[in-house]
PDB file of N, CA and C in Angstrom:
ATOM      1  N   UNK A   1     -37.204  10.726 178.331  1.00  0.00           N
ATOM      2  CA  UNK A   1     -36.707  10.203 179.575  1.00  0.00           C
ATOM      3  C   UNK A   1     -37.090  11.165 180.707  1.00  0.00           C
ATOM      4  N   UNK A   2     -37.600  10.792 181.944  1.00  0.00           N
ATOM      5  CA  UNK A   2     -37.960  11.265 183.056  1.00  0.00           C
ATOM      6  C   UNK A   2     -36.498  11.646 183.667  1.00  0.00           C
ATOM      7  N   UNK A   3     -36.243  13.235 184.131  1.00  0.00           N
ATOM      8  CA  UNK A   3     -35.130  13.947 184.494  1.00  0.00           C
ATOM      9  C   UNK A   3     -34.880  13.255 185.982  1.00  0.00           C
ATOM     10  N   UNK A   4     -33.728  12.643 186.601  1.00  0.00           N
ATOM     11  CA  UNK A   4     -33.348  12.590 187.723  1.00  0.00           C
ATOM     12  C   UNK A   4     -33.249  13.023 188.356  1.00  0.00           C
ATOM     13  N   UNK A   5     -33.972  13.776 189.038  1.00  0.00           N
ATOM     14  CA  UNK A   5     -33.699  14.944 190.408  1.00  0.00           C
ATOM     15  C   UNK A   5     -33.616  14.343 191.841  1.00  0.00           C
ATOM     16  N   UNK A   6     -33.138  15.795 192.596  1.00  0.00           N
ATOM     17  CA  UNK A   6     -32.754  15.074 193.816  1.00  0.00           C
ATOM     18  C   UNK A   6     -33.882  15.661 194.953  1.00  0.00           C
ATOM     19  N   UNK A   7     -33.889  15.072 196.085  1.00  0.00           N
ATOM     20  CA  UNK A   7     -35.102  15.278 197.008  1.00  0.00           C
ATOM     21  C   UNK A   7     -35.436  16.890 196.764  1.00  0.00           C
ATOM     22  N   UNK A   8     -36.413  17.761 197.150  1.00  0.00           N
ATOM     23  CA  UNK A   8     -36.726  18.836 196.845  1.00  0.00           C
ATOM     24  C   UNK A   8     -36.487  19.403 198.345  1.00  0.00           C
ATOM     25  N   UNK A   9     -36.095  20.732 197.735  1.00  0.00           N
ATOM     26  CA  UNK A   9     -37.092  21.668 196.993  1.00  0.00           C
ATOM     27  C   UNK A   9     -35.617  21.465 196.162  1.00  0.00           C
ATOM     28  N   UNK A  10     -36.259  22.106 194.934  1.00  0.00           N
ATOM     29  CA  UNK A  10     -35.276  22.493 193.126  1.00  0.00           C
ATOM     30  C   UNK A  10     -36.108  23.008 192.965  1.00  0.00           C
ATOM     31  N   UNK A  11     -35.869  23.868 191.508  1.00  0.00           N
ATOM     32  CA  UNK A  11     -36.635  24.563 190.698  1.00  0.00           C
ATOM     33  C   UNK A  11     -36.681  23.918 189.493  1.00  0.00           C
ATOM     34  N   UNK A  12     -37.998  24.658 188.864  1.00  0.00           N
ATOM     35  CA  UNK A  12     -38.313  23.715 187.479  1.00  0.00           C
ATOM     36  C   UNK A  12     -38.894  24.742 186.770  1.00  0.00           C
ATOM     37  N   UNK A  13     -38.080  25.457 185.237  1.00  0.00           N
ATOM     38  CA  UNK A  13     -38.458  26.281 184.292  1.00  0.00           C
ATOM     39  C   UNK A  13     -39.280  25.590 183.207  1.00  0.00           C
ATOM     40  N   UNK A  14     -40.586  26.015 183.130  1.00  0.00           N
ATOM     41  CA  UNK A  14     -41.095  25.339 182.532  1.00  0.00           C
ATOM     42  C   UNK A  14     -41.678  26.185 180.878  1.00  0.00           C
ATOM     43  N   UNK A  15     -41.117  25.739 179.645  1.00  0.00           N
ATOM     44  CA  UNK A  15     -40.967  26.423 178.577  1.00  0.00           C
ATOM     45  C   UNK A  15     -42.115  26.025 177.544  1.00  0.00           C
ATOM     46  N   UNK A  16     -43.024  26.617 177.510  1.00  0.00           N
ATOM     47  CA  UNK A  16     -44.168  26.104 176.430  1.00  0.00           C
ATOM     48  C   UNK A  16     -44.055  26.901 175.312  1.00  0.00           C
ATOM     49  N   UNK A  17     -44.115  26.387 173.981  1.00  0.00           N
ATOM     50  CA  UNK A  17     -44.181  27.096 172.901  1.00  0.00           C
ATOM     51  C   UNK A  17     -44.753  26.514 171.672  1.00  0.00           C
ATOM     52  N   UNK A  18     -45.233  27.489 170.975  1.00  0.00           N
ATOM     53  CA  UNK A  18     -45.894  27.169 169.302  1.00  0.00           C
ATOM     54  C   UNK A  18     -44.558  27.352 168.410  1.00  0.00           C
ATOM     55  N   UNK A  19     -44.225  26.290 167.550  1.00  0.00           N
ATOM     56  CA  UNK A  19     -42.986  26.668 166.795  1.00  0.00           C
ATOM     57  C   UNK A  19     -43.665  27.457 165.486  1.00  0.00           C
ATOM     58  N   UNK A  20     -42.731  28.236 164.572  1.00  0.00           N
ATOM     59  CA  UNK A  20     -42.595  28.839 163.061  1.00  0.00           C
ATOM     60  C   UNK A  20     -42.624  27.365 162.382  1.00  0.00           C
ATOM     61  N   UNK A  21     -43.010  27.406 161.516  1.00  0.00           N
ATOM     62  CA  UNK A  21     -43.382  26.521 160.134  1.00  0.00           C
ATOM     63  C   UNK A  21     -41.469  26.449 159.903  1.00  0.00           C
ATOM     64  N   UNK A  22     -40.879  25.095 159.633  1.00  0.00           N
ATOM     65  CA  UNK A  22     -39.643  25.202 159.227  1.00  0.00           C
ATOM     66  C   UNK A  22     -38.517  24.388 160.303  1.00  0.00           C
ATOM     67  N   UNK A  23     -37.095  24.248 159.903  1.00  0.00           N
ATOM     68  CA  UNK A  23     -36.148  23.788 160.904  1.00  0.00           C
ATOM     69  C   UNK A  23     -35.709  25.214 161.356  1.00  0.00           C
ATOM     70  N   UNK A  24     -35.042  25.674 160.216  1.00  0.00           N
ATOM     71  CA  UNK A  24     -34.560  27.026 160.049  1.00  0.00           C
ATOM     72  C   UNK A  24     -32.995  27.455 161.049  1.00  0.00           C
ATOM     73  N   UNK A  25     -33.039  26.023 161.396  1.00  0.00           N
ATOM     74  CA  UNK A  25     -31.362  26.046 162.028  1.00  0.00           C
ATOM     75  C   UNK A  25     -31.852  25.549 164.020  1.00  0.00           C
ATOM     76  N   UNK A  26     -33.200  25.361 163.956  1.00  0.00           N
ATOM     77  CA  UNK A  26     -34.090  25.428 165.355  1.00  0.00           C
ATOM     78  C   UNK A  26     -33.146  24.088 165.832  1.00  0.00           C
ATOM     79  N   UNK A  27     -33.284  22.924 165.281  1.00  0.00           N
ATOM     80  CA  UNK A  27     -32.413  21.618 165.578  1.00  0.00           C
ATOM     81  C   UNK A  27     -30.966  21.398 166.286  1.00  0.00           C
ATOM     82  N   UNK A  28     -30.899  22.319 165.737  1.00  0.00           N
ATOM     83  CA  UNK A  28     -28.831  22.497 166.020  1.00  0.00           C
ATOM     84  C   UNK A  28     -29.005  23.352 167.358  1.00  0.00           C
ATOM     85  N   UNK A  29     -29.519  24.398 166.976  1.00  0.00           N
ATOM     86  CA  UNK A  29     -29.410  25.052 168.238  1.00  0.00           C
ATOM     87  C   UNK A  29     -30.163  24.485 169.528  1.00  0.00           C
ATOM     88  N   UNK A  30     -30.774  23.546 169.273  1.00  0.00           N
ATOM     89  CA  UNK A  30     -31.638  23.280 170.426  1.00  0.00           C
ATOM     90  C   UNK A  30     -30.863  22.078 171.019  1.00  0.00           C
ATOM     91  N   UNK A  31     -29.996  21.542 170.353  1.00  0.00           N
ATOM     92  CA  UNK A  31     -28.727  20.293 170.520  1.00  0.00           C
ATOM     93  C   UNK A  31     -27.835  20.920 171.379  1.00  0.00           C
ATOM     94  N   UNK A  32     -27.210  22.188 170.747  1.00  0.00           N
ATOM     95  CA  UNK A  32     -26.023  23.051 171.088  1.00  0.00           C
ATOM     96  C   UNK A  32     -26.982  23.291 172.815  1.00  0.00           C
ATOM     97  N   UNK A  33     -27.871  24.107 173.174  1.00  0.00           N
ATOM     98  CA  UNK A  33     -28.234  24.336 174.565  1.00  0.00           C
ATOM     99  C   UNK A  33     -28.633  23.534 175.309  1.00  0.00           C
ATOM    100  N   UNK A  34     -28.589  22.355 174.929  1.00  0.00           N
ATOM    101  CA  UNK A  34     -29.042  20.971 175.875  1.00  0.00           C
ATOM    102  C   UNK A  34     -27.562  20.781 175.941  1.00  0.00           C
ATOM    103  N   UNK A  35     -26.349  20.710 175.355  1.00  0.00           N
ATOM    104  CA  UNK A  35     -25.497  20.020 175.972  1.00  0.00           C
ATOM    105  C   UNK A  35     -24.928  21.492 177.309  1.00  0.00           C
ATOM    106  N   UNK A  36     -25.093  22.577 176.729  1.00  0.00           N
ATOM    107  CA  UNK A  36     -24.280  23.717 177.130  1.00  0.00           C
ATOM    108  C   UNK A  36     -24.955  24.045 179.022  1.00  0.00           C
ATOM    109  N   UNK A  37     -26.420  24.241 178.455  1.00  0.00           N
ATOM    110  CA  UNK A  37     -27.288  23.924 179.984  1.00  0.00           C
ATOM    111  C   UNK A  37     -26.486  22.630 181.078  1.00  0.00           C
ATOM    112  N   UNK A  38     -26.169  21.530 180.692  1.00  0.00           N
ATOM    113  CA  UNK A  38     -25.739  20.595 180.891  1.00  0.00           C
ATOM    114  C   UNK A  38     -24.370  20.971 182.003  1.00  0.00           C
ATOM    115  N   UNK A  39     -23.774  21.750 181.250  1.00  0.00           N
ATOM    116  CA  UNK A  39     -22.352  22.507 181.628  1.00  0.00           C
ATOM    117  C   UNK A  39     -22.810  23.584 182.685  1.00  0.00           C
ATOM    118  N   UNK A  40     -23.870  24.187 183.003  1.00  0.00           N
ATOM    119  CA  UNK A  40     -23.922  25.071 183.481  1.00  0.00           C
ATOM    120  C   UNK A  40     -23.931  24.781 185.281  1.00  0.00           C
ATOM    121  N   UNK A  41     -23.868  25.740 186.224  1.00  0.00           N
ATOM    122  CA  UNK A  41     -23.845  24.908 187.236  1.00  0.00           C
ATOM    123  C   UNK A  41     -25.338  25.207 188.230  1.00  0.00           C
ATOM    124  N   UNK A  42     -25.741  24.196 188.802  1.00  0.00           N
ATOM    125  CA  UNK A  42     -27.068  23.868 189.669  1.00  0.00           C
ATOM    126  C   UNK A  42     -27.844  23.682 188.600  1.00  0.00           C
ATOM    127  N   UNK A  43     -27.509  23.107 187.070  1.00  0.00           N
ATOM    128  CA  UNK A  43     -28.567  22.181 186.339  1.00  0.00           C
ATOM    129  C   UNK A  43     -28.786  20.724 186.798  1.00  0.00           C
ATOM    130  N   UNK A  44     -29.591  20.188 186.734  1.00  0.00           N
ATOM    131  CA  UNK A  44     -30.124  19.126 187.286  1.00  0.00           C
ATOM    132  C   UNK A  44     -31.024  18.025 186.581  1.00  0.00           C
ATOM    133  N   UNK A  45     -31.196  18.889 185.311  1.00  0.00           N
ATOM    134  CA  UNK A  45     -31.878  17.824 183.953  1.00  0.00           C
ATOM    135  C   UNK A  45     -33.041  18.297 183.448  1.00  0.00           C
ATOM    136  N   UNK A  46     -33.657  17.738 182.271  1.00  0.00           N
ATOM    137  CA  UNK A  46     -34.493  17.942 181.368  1.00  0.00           C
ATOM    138  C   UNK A  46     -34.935  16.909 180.959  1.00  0.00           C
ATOM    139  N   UNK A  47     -36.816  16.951 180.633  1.00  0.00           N
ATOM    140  CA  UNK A  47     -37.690  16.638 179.807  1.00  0.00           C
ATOM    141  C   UNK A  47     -38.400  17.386 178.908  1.00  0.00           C
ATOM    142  N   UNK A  48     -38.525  17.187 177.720  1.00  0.00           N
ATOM    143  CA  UNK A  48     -38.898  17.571 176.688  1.00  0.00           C
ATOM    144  C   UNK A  48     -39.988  16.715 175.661  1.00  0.00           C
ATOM    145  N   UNK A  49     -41.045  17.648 175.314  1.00  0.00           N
ATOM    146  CA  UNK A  49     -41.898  16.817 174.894  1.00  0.00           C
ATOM    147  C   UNK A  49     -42.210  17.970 173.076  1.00  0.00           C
ATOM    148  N   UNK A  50     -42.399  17.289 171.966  1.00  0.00           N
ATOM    149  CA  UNK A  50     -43.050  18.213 171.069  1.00  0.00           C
ATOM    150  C   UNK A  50     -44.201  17.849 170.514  1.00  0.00           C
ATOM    151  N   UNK A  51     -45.241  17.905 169.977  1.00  0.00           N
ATOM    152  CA  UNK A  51     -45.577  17.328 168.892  1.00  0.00           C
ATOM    153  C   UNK A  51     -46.140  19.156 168.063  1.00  0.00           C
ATOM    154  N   UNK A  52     -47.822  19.687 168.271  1.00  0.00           N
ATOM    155  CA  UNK A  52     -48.026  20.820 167.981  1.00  0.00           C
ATOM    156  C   UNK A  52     -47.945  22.002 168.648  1.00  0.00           C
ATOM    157  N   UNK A  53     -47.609  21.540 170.316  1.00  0.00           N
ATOM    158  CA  UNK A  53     -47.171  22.323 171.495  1.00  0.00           C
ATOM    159  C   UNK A  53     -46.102  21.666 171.981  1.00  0.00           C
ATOM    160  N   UNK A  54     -44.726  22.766 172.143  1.00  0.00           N
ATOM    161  CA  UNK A  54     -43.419  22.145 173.099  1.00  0.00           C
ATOM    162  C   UNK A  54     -43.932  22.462 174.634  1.00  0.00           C
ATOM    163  N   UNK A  55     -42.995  21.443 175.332  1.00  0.00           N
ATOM    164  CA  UNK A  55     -43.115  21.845 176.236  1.00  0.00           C
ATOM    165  C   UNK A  55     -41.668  21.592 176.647  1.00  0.00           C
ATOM    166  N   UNK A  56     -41.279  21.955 177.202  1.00  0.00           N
ATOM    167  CA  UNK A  56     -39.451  21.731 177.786  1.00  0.00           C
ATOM    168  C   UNK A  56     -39.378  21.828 179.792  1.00  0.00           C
ATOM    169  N   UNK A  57     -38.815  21.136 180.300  1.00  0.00           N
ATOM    170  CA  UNK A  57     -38.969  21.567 181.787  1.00  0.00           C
ATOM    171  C   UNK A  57     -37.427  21.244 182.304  1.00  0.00           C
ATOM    172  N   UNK A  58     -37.151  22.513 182.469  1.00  0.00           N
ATOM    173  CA  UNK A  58     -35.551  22.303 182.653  1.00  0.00           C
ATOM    174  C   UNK A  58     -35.577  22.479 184.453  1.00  0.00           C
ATOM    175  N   UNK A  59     -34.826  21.732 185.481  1.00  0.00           N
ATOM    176  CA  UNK A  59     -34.504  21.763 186.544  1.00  0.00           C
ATOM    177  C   UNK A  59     -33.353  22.194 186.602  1.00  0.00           C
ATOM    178  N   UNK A  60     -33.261  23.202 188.365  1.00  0.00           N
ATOM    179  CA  UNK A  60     -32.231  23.903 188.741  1.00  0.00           C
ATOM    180  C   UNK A  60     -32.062  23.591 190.302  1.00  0.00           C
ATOM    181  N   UNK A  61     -30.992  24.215 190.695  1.00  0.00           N
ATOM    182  CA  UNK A  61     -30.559  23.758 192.165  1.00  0.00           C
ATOM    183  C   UNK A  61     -31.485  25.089 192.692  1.00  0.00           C
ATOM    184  N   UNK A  62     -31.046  26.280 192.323  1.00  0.00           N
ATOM    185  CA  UNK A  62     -31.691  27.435 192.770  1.00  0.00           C
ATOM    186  C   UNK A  62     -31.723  28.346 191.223  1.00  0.00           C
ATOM    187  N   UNK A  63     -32.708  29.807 192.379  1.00  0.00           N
ATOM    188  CA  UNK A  63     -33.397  30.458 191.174  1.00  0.00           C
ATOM    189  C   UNK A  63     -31.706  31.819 190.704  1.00  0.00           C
ATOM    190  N   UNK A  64     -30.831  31.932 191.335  1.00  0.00           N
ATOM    191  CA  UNK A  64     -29.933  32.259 191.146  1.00  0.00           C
ATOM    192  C   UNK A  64     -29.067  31.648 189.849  1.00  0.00           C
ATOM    193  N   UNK A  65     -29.063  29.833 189.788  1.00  0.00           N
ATOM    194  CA  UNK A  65     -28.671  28.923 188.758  1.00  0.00           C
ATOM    195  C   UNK A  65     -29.618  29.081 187.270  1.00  0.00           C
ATOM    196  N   UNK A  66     -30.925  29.408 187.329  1.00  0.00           N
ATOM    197  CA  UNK A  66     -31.246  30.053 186.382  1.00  0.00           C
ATOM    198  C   UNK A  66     -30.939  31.309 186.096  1.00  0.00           C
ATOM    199  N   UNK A  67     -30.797  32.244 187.068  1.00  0.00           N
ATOM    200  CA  UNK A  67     -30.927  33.577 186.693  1.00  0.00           C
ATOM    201  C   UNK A  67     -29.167  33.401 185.782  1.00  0.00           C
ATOM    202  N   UNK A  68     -28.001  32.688 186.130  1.00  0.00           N
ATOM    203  CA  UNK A  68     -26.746  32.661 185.381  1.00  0.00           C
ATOM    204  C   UNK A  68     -27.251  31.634 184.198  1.00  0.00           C
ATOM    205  N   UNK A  69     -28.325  31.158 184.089  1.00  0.00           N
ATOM    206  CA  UNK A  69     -28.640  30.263 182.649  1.00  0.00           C
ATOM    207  C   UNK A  69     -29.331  31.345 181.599  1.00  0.00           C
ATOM    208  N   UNK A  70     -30.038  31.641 182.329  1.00  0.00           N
ATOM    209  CA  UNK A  70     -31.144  32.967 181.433  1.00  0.00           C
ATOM    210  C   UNK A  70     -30.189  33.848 180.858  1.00  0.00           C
ATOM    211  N   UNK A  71     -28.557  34.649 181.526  1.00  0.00           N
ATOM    212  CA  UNK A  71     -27.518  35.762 181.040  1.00  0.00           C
ATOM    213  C   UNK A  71     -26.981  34.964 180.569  1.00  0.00           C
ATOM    214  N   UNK A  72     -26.248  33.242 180.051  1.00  0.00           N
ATOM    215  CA  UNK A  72     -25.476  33.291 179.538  1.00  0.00           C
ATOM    216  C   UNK A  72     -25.478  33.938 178.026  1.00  0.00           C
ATOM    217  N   UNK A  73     -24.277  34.156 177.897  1.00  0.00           N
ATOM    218  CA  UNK A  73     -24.290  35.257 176.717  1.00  0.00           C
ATOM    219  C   UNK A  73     -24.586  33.960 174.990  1.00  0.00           C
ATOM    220  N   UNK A  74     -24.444  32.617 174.910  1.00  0.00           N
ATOM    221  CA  UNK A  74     -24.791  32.039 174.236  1.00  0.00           C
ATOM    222  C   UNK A  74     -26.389  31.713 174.306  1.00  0.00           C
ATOM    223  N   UNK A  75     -26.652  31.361 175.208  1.00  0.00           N
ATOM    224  CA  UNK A  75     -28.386  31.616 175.309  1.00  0.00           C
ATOM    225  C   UNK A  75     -28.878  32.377 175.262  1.00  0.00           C
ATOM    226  N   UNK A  76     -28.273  33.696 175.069  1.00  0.00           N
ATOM    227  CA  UNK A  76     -29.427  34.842 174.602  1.00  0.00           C
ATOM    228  C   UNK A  76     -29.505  34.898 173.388  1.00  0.00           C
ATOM    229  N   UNK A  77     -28.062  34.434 172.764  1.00  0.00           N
ATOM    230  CA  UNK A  77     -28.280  34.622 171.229  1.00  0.00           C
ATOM    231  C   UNK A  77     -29.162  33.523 170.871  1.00  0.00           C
ATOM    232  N   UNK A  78     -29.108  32.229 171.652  1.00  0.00           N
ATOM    233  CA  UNK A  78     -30.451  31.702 171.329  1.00  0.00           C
ATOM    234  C   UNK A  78     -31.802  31.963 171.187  1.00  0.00           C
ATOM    235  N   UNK A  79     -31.648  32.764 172.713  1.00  0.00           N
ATOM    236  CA  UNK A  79     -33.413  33.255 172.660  1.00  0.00           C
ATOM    237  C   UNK A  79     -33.699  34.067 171.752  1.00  0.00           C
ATOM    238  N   UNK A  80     -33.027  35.217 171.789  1.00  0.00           N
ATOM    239  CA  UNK A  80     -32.969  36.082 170.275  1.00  0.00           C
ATOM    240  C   UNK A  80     -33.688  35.353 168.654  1.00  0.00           C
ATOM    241  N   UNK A  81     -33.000  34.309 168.839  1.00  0.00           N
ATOM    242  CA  UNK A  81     -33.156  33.853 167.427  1.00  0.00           C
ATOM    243  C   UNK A  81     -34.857  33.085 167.760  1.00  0.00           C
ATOM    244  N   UNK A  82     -34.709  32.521 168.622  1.00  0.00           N
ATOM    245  CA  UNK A  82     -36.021  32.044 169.163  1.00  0.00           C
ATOM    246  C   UNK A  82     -36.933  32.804 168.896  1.00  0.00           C
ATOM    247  N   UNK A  83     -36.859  34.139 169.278  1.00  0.00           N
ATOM    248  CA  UNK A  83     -38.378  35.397 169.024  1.00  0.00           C
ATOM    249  C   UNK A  83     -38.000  35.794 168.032  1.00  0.00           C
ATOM    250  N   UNK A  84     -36.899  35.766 166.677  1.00  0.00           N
ATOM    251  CA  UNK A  84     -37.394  36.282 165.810  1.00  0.00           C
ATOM    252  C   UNK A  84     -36.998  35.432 164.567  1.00  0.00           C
ATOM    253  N   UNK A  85     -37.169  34.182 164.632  1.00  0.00           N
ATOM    254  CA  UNK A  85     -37.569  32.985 163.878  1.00  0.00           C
ATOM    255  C   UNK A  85     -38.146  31.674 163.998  1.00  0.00           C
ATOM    256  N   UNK A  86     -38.171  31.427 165.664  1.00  0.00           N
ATOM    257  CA  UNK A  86     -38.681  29.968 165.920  1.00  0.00           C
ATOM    258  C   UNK A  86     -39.577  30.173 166.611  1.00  0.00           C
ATOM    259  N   UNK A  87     -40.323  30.541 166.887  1.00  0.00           N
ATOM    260  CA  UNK A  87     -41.363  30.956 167.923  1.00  0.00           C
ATOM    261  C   UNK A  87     -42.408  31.634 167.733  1.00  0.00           C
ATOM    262  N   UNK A  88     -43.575  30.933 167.260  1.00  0.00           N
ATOM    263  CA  UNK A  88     -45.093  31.842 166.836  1.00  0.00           C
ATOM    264  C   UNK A  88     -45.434  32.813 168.359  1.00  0.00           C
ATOM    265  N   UNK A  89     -45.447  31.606 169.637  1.00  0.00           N
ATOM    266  CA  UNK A  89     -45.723  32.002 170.780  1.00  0.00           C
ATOM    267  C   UNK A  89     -44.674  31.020 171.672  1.00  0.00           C
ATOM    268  N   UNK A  90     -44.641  31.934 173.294  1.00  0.00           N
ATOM    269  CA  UNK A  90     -43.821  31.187 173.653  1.00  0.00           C
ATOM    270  C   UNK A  90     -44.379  31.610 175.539  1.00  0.00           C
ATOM    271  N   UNK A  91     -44.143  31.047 176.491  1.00  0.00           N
ATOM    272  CA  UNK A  91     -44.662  31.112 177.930  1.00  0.00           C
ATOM    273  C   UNK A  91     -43.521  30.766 178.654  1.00  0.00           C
ATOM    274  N   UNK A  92     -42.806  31.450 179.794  1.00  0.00           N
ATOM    275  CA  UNK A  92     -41.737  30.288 180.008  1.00  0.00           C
ATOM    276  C   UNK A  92     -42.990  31.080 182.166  1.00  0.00           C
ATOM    277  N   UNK A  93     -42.528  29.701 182.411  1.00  0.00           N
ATOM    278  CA  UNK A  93     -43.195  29.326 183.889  1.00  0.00           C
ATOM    279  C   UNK A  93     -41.707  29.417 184.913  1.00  0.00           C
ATOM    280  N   UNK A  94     -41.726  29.667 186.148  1.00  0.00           N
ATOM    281  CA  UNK A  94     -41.358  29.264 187.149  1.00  0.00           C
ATOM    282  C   UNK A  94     -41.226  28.984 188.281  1.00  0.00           C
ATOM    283  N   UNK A  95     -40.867  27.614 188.248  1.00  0.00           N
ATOM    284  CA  UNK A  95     -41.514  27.086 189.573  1.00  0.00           C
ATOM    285  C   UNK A  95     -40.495  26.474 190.974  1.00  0.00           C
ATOM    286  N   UNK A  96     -41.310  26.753 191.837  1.00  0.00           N
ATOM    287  CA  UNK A  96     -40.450  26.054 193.394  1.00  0.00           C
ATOM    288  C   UNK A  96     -40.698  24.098 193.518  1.00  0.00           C
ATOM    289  N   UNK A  97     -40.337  23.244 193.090  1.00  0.00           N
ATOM    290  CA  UNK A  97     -40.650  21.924 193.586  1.00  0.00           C
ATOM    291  C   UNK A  97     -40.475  21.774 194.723  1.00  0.00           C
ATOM    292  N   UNK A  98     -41.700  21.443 195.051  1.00  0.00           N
ATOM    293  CA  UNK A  98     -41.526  21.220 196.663  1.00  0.00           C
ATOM    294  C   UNK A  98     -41.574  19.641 197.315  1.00  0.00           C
ATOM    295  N   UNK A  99     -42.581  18.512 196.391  1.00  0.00           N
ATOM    296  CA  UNK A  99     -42.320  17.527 196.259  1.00  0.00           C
ATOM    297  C   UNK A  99     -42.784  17.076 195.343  1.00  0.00           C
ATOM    298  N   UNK A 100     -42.444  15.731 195.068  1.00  0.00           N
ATOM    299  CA  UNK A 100     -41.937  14.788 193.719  1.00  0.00           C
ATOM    300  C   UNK A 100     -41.789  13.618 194.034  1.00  0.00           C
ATOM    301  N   UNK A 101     -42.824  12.530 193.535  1.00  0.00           N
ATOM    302  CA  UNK A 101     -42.674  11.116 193.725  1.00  0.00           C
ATOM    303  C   UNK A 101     -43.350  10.372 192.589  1.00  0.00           C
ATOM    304  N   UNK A 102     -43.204   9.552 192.446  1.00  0.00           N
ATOM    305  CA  UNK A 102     -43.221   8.552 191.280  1.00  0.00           C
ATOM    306  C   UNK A 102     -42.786   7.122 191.243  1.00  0.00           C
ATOM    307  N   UNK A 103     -43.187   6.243 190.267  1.00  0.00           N
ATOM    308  CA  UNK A 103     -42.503   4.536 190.413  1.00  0.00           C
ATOM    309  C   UNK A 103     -41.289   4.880 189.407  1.00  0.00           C
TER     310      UNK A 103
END
């Protein structure tokens, strides 16, 4: 599903990665931070794509609303587990939207 955002400017973290061979618990946790992101405040939504490259593009109100997404203390133990079981390689991008249009 295409994320609903609102007129720009927002920000957009954009997460590319090669996964590890395996689930290895990657499923749950990736359930658990989509609803928790959700909760967080100046989130604004997500698209997500996998097949042999992820790509994830999470939107924010500001780069402050990430910088309190990046410390929460449950998402680090995510990322943690991320670099040292789910993640061959990983890129995370960030960006200013400045505009955005579409049908």
């Amino acid at each position: 599903m295409i994320a609903l955002t609102p007129t720009p400017p927002y920000y957009a973290v954009i997460f590319t990665s090669f996964r590890t061979e395996g689930d290895n618990g990657y499923t749950a946790m990736a359930e658990a931070m989509d609803e928790l992101a959700k909760q967080q405040p100046g989130y604004l939504g997500i698209e997500s794509v996998r097949k042999e490259l992820g790509i994830t593009v999470s939107y924010w109100q500001s780069l402050e609303d990430i910088k309190k997404w990046k410390q929460n203390v449950d998402h680090l133990a995510a990322q943690q587990l991320g670099r040292a079981k789910w993640y061959e390689h990983y890129k995370v991008r960030i960006c200013k939207v400045e505009r955005d249009y579409g049908v």
